[in-house]
PDB file of N, CA and C in Angstrom:
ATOM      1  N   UNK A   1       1.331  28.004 -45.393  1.00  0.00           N
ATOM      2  CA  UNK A   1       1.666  29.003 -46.390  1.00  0.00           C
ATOM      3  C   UNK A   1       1.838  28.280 -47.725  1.00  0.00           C
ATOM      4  N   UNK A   2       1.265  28.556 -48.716  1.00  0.00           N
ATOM      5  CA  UNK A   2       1.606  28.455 -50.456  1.00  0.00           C
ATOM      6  C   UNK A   2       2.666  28.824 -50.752  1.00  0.00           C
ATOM      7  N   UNK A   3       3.407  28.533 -50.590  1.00  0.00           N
ATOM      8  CA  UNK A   3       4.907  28.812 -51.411  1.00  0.00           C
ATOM      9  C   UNK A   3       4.815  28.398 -52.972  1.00  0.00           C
ATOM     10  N   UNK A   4       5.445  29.027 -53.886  1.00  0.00           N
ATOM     11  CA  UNK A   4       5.245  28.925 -55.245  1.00  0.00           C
ATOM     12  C   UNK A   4       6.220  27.881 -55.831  1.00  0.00           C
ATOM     13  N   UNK A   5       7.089  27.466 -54.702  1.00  0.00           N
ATOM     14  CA  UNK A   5       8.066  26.485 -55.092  1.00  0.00           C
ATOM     15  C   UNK A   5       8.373  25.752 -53.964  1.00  0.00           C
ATOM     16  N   UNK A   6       9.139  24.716 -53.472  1.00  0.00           N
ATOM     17  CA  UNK A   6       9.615  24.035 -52.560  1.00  0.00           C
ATOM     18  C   UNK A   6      10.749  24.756 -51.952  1.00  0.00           C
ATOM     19  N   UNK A   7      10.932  24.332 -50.779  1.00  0.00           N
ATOM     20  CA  UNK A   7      11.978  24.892 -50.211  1.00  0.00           C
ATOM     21  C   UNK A   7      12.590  26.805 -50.240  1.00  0.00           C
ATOM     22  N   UNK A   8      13.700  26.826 -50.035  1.00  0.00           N
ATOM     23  CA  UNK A   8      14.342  27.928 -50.430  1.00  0.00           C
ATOM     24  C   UNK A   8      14.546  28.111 -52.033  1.00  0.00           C
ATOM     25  N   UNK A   9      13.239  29.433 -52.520  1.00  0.00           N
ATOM     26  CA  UNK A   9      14.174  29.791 -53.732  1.00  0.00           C
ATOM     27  C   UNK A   9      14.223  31.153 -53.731  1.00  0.00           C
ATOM     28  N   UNK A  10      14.224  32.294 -54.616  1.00  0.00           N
ATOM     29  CA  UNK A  10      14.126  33.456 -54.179  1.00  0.00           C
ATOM     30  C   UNK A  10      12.977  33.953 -54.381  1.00  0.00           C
ATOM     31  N   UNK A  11      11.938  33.227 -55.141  1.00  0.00           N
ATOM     32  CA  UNK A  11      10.578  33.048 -55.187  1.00  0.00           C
ATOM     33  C   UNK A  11       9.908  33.217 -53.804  1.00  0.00           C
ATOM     34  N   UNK A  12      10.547  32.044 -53.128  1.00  0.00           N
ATOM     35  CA  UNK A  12       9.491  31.954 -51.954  1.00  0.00           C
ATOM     36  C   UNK A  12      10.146  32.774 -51.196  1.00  0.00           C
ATOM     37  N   UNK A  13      11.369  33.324 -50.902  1.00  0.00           N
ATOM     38  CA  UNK A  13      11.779  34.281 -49.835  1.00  0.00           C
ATOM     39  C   UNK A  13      11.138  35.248 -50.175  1.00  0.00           C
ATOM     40  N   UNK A  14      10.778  36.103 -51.395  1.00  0.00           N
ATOM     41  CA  UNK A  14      10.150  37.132 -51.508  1.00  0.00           C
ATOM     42  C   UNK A  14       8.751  36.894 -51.297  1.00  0.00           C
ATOM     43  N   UNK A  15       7.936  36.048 -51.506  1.00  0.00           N
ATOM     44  CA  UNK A  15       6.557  35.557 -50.539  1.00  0.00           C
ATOM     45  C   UNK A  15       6.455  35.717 -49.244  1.00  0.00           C
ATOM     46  N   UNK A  16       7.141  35.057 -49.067  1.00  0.00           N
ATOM     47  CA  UNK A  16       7.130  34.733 -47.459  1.00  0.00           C
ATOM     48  C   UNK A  16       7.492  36.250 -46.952  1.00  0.00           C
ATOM     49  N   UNK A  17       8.564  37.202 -46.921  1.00  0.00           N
ATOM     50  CA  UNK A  17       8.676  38.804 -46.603  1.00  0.00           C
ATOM     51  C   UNK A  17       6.982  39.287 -46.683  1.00  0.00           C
ATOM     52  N   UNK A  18       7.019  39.165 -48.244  1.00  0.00           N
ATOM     53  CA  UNK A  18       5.474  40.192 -48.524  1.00  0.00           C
ATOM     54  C   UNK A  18       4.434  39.464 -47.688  1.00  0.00           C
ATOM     55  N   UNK A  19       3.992  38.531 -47.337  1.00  0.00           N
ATOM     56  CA  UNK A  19       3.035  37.594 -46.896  1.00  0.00           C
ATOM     57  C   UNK A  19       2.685  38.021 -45.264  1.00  0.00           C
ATOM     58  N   UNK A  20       4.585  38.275 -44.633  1.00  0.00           N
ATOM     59  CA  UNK A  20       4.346  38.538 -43.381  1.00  0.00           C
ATOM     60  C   UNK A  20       4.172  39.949 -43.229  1.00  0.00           C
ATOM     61  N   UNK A  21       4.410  40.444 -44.427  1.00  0.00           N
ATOM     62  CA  UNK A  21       4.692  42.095 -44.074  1.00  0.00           C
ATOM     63  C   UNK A  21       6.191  42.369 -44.104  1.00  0.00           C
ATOM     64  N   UNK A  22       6.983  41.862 -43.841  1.00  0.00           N
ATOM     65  CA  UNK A  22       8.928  41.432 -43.626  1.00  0.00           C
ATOM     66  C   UNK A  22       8.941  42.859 -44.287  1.00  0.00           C
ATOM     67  N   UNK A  23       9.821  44.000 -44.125  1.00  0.00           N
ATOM     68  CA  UNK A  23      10.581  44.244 -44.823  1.00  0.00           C
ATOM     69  C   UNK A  23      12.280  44.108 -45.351  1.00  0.00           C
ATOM     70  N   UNK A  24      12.335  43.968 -46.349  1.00  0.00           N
ATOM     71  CA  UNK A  24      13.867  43.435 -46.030  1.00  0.00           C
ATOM     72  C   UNK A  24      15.303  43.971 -45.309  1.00  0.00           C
ATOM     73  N   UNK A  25      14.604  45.311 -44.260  1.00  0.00           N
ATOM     74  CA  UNK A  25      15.836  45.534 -43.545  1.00  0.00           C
ATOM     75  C   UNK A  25      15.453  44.927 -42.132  1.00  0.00           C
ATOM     76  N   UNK A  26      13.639  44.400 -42.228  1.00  0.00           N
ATOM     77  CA  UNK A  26      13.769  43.847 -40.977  1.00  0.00           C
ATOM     78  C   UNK A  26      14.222  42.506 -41.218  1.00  0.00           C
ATOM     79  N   UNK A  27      14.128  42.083 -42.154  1.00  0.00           N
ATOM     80  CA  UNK A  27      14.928  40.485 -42.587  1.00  0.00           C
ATOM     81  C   UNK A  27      16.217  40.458 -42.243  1.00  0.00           C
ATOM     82  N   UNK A  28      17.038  40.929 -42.621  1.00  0.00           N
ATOM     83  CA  UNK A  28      18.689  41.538 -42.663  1.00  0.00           C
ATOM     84  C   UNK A  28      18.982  41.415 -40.826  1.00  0.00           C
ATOM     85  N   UNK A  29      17.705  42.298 -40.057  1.00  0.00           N
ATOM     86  CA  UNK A  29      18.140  42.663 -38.509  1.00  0.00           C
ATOM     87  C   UNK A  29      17.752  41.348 -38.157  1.00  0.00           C
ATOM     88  N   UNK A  30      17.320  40.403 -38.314  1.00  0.00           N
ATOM     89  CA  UNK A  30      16.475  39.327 -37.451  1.00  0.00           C
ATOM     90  C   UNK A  30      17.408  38.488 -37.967  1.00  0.00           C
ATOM     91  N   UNK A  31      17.916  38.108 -38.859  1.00  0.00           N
ATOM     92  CA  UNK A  31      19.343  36.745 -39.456  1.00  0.00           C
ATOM     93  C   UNK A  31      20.686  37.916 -39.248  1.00  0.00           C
ATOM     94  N   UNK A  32      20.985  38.734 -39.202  1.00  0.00           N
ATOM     95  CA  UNK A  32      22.157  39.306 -38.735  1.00  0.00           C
ATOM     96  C   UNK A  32      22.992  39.468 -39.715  1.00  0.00           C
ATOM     97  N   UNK A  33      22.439  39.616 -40.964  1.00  0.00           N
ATOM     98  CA  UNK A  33      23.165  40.064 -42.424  1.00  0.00           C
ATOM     99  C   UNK A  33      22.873  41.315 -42.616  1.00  0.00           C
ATOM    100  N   UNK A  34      23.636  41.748 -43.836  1.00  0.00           N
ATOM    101  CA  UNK A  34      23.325  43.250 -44.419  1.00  0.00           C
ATOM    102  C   UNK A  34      21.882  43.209 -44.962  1.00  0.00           C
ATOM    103  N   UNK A  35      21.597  44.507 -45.419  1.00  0.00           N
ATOM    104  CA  UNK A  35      20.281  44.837 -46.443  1.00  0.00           C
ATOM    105  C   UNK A  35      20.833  44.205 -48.033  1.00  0.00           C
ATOM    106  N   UNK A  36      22.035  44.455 -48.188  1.00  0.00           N
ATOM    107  CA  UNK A  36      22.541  43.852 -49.482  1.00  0.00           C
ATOM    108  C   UNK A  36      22.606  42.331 -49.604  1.00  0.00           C
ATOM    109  N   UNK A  37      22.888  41.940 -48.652  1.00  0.00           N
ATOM    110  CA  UNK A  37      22.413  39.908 -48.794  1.00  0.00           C
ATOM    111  C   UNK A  37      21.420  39.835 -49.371  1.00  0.00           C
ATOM    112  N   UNK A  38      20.505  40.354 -48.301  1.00  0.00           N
ATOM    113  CA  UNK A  38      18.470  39.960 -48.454  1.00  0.00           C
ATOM    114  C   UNK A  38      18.737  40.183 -50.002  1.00  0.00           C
ATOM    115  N   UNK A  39      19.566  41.211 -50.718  1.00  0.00           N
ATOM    116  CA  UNK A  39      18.884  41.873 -51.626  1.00  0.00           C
ATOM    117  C   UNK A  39      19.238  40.576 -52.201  1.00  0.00           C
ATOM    118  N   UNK A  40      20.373  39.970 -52.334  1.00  0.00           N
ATOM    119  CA  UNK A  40      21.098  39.210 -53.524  1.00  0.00           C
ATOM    120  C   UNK A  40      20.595  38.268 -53.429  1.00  0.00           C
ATOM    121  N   UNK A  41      20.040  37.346 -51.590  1.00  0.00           N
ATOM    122  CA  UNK A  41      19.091  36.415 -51.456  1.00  0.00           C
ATOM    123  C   UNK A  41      17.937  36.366 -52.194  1.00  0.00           C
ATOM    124  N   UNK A  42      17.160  37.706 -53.057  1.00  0.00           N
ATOM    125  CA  UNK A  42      15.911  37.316 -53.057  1.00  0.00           C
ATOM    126  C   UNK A  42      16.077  38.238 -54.931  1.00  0.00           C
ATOM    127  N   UNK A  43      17.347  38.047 -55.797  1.00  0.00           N
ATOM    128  CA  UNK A  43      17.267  38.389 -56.857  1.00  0.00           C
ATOM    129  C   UNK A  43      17.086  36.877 -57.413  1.00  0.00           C
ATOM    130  N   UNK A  44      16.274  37.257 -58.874  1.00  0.00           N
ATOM    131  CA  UNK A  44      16.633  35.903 -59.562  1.00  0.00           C
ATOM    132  C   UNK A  44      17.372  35.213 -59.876  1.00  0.00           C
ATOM    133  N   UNK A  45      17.310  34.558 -60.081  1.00  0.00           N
ATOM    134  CA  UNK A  45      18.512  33.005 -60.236  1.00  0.00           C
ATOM    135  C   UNK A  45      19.248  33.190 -61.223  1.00  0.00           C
ATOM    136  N   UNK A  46      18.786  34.009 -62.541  1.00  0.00           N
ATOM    137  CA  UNK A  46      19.393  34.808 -63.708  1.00  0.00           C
ATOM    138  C   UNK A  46      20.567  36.347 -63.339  1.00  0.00           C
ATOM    139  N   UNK A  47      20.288  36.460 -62.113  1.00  0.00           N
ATOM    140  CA  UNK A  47      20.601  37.499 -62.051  1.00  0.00           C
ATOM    141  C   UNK A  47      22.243  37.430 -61.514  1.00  0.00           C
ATOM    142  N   UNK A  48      22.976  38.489 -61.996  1.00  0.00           N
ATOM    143  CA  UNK A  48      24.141  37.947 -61.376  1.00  0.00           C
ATOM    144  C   UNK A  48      24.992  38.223 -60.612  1.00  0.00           C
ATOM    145  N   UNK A  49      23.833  38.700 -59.905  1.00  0.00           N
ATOM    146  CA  UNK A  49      24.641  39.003 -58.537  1.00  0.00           C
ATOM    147  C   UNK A  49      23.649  38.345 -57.455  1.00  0.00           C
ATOM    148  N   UNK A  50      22.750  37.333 -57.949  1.00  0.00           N
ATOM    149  CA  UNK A  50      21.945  36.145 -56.877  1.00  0.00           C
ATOM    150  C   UNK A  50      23.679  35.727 -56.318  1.00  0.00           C
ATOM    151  N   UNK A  51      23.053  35.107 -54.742  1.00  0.00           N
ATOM    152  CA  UNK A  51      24.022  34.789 -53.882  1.00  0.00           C
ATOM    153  C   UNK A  51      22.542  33.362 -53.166  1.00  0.00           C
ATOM    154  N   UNK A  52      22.782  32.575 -53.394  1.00  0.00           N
ATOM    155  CA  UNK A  52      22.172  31.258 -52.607  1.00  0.00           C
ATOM    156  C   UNK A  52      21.922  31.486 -51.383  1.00  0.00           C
ATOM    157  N   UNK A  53      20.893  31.407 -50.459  1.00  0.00           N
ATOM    158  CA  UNK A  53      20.533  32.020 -49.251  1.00  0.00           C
ATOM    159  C   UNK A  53      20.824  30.343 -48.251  1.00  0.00           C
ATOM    160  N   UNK A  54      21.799  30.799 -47.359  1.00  0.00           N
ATOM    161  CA  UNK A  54      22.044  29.822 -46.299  1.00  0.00           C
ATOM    162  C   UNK A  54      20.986  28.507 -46.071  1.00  0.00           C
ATOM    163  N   UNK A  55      20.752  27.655 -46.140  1.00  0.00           N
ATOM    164  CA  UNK A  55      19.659  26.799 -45.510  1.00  0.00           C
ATOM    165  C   UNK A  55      19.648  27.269 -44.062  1.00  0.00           C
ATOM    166  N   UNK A  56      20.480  27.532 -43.186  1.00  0.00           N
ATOM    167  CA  UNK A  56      20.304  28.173 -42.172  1.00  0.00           C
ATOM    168  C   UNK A  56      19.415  28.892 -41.574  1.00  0.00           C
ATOM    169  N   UNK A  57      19.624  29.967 -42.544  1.00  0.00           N
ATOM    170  CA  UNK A  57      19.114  31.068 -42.389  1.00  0.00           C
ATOM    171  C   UNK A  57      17.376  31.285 -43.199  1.00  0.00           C
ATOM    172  N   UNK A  58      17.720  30.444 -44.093  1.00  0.00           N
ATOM    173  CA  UNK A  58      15.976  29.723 -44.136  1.00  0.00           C
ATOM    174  C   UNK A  58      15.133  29.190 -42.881  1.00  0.00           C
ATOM    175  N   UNK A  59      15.483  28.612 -42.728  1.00  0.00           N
ATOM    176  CA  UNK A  59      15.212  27.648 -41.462  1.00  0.00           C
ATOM    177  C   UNK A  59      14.668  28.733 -40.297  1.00  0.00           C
ATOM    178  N   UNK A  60      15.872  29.630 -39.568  1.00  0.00           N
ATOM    179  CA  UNK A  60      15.432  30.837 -38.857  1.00  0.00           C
ATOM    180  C   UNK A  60      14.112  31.657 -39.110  1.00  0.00           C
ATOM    181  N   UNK A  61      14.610  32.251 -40.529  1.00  0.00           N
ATOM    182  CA  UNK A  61      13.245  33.142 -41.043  1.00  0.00           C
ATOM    183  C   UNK A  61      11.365  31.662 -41.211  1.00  0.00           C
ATOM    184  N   UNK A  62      11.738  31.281 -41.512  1.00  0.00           N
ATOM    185  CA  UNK A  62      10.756  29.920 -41.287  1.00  0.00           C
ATOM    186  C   UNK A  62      10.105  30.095 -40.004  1.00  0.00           C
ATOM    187  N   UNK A  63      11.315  29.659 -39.039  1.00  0.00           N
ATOM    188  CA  UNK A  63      10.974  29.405 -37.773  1.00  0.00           C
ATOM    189  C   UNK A  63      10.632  30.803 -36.859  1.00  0.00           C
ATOM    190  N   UNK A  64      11.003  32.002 -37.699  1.00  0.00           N
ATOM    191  CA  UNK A  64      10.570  33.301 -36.288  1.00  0.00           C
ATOM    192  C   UNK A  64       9.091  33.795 -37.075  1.00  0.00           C
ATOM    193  N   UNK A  65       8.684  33.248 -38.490  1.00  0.00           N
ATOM    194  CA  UNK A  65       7.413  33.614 -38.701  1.00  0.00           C
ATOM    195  C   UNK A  65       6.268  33.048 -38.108  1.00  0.00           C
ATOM    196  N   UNK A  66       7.179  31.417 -38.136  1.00  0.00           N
ATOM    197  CA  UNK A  66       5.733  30.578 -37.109  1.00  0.00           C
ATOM    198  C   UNK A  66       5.808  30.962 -35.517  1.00  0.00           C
ATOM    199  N   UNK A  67       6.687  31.362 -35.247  1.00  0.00           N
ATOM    200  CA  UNK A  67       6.794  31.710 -33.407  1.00  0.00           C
ATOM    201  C   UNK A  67       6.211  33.147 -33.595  1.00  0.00           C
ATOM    202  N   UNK A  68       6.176  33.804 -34.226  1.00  0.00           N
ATOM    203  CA  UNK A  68       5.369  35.313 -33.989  1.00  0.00           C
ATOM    204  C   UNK A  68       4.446  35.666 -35.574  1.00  0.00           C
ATOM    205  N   UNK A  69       3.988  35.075 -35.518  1.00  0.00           N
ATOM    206  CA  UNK A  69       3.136  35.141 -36.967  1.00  0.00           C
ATOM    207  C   UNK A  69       2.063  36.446 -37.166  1.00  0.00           C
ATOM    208  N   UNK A  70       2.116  36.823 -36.221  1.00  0.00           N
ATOM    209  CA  UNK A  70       1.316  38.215 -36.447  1.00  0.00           C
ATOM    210  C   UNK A  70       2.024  39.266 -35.591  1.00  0.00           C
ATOM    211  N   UNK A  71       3.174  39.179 -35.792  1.00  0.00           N
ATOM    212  CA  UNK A  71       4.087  40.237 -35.067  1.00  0.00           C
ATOM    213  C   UNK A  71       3.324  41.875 -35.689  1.00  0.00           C
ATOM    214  N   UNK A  72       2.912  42.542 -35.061  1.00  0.00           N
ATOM    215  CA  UNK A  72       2.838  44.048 -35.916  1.00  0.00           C
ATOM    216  C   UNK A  72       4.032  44.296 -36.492  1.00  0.00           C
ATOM    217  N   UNK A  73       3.889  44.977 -37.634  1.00  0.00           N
ATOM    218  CA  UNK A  73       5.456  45.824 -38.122  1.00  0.00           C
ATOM    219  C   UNK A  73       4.837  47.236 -38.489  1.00  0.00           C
TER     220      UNK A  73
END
């Protein structure tokens, strides 16, 4: 995958959703957060109510796109 930046930013979380298809309440059900995290996870860095998204929970969403990469949604 092309990510537009390295690692976790809210750049690439919003790639990576649109890329797989993700929507962000299926993001929220699959890491076990609200719909309002994803949201704050994937506002800009300007924005001020961005909230820094877990490395954790990077890692997970990472890891359940490569284990089911063409999941239907």
């Amino acid at each position: 995958m092309n990510f537009p930046d390295i690692g976790y930013t809210p750049a690439n979380l919003r790639y990576l959703l649109e890329a797989q298809g993700i929507h962000r309440k299926e993001a929220a059900e699959m890491l076990g957060v609200s719909i309002r995290t994803i949201h704050y996870w994937c506002s800009p860095l300007t924005d001020p109510h961005h909230r820094d998204m877990p490395a954790r929970a990077w890692a997970s969403l990472i890891d359940f796109t490569r284990t089911f990469p063409n999941l239907p949604r």
